[in-house]
Structures are given as C-alpha cells and as structure tokens.
C-alpha atoms as a PDB file:
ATOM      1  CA  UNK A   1    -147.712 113.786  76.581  1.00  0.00           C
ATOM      2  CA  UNK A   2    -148.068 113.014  73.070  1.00  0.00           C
ATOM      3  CA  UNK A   3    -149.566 109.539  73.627  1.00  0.00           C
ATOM      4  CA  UNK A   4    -153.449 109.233  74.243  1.00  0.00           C
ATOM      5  CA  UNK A   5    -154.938 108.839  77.197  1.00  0.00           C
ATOM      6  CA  UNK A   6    -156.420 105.510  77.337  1.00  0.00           C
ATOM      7  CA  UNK A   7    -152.659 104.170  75.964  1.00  0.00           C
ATOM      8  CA  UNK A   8    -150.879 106.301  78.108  1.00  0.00           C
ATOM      9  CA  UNK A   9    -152.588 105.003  81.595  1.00  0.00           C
ATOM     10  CA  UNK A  10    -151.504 101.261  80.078  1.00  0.00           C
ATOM     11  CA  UNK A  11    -147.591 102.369  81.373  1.00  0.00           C
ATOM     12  CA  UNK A  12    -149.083 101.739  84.975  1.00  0.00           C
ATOM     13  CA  UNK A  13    -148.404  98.740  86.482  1.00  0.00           C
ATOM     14  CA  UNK A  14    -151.792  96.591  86.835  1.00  0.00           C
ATOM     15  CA  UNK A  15    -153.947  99.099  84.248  1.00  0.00           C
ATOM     16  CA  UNK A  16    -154.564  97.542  80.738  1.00  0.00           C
ATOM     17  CA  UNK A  17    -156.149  99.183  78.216  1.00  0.00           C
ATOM     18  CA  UNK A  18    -160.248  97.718  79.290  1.00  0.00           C
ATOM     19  CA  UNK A  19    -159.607  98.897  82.824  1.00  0.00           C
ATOM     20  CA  UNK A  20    -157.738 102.455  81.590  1.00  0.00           C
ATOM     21  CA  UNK A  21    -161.119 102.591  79.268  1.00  0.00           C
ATOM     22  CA  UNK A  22    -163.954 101.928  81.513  1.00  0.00           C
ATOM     23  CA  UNK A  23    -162.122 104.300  84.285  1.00  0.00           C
ATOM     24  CA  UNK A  24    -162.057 107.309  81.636  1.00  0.00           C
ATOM     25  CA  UNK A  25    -165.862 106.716  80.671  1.00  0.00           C
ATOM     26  CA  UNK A  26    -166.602 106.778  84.280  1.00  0.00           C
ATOM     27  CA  UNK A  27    -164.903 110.007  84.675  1.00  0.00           C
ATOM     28  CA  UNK A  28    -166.306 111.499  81.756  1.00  0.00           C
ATOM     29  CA  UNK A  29    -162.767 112.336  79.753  1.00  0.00           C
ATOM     30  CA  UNK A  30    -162.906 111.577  76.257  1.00  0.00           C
ATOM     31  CA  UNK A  31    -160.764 108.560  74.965  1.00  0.00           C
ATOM     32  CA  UNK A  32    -159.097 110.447  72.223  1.00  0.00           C
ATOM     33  CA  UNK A  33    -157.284 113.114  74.196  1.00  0.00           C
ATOM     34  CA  UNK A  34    -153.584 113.287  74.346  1.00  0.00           C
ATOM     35  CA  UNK A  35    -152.112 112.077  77.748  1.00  0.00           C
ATOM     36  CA  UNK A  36    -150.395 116.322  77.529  1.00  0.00           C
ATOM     37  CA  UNK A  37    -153.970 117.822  77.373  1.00  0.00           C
ATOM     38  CA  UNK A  38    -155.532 116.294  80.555  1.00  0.00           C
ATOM     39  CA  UNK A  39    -156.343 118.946  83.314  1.00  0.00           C
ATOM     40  CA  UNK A  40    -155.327 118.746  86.853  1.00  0.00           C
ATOM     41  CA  UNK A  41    -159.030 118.167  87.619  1.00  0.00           C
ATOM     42  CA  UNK A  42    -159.190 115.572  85.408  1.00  0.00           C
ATOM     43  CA  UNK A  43    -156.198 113.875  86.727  1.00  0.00           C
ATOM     44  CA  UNK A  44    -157.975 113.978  90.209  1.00  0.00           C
ATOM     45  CA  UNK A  45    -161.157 112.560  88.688  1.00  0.00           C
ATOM     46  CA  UNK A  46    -159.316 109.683  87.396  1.00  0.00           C
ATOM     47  CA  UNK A  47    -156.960 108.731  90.185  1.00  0.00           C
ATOM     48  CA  UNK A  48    -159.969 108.979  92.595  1.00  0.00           C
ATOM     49  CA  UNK A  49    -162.127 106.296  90.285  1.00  0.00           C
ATOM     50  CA  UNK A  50    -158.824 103.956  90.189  1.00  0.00           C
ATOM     51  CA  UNK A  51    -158.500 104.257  94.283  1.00  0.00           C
ATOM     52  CA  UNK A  52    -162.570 103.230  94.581  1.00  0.00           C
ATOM     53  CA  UNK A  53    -163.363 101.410  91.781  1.00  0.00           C
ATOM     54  CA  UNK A  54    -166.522  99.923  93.357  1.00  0.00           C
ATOM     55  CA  UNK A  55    -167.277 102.948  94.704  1.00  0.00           C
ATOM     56  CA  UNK A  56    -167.827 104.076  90.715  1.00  0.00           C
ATOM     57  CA  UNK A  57    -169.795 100.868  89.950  1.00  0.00           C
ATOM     58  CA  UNK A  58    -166.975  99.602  88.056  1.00  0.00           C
ATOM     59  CA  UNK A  59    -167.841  95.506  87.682  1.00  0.00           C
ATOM     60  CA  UNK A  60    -165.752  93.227  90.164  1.00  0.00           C
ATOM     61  CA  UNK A  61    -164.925  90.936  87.289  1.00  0.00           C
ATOM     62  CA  UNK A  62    -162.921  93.614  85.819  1.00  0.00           C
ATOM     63  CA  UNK A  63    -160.513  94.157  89.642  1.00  0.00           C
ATOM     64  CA  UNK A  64    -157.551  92.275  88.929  1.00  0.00           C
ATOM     65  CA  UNK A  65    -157.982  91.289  93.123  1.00  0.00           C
ATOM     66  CA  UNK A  66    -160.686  88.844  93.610  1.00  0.00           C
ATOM     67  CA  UNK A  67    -162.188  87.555  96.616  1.00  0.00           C
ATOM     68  CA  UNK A  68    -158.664  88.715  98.394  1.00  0.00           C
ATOM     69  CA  UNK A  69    -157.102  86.021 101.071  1.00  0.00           C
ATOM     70  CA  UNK A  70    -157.129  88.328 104.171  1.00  0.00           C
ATOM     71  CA  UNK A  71    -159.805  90.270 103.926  1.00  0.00           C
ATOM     72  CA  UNK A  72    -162.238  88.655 101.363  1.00  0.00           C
ATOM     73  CA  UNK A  73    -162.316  91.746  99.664  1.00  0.00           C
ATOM     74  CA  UNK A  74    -162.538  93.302  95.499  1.00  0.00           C
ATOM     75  CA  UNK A  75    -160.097  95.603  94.397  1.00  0.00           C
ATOM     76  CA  UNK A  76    -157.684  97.123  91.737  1.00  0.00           C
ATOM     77  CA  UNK A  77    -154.002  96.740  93.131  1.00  0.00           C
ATOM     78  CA  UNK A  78    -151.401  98.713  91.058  1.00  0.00           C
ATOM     79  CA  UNK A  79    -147.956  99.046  90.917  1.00  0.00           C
ATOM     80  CA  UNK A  80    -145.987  98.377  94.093  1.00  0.00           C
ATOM     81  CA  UNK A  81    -148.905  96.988  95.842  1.00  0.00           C
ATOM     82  CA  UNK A  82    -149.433  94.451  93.216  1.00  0.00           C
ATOM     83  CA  UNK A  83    -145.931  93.376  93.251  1.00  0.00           C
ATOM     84  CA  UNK A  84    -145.863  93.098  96.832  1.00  0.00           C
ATOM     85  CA  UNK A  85    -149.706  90.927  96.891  1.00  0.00           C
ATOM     86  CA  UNK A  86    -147.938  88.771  94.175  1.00  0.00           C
ATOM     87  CA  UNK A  87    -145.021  87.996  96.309  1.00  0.00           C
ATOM     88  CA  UNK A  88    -147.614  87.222  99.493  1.00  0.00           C
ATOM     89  CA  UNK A  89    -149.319  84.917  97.827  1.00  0.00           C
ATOM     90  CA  UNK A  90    -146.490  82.942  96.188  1.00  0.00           C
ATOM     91  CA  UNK A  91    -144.994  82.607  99.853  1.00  0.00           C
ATOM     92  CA  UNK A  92    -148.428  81.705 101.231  1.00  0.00           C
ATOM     93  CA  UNK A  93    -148.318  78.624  98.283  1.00  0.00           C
ATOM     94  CA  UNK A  94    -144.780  77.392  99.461  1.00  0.00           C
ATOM     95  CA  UNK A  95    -145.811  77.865 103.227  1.00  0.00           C
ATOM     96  CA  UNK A  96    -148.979  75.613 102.380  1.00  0.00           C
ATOM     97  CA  UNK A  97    -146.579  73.220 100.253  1.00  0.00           C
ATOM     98  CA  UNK A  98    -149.329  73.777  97.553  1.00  0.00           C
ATOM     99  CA  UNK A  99    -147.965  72.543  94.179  1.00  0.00           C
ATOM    100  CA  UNK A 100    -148.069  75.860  92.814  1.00  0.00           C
ATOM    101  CA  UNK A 101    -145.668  77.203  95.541  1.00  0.00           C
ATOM    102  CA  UNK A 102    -143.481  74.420  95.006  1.00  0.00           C
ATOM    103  CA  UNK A 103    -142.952  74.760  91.645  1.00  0.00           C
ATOM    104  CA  UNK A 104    -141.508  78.984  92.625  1.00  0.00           C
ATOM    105  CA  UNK A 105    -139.736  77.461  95.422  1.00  0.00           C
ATOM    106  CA  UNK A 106    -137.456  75.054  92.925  1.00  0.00           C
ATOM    107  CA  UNK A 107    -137.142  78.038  90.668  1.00  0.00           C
ATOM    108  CA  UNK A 108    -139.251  76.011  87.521  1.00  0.00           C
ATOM    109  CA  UNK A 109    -141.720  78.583  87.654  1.00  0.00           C
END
C-alpha cells in the first residue's frame, strides 16, 4: 500500500511501468497516489481498461500480443495467460523445426 500506483501495478506479470502509466491516464487516477489510497471504483476502472485495452484507444504498439497466431488478434496478456502464450509459441517453433524452437528444444536457449 505504501508504494505508488503506477510502481505498484509494475508487480503484475506483463505490466511495465509505460503500460501501468498510459492505463492510469486513461482512467483518470492520478500517478502520484499510493497503491493503499486507490478506491474500489478505481480499482474497477483500471482492471476494466487492462481487460479492453483497445476498447480505451490504448495504441496496439504498446499490447505486448501482436498480430496473435490463432486469431490474428491485439491484446495485453498478463500473468498466467502470458506464461501459458509463451509456452504455445515456443512449442509451435520446435513443432515447425524453426531455428528458434530448436535452440529451446536443446536447452541453449
């Protein structure tokens, strides 16, 4: 609780501090509040934006999930999810044989 904000969101697992920044402006919290002092509402307001970040006009360049295999689509993966797309992909590479995947599969990587 003592931590601000913007620093505190950084803890989450696929939020760095540019992402954790443009989501507060977009939800209209100010940067220099203390993670303790954010309001339930608030809370909701920000977990919303990070669910639909395009939905909040929130630039694709900043989605750490380009132009995604299966679907083709933009998005903000976080914690588990982004473990588990991490681990499709890599198996996709060794399926493929792409040098990339090979390189996990021998354990160099």
């Amino acid at each position: 609780g003592k931590e601000k904000i913007m620093y505190a969101m950084t803890s989450i697992k696929g939020v760095g501090r540019r992402y954790s920044n443009i989501v507060l402006k977009k939800a209209d919290i100010d940067i220099t509040k203390r993670a303790g002092e954010i309001t339930e509402e608030e809370l909701e307001r920000i977990m919303e934006i990070m669910q639909n970040p395009r939905e909040y006009k929130i630039p694709d360049y900043f989605l750490n999930r380009k132009k995604d295999i299966k679907d083709g689509k933009y998005s903000q993966v976080l914690s588990n999810q982004l473990d588990n797309k991490l681990r499709e992909d890599l198996e996709r590479l060794k399926k493929i044989r792409a040098h990339r995947g090979l390189r996990h599969y021998w354990g160099l990587r």
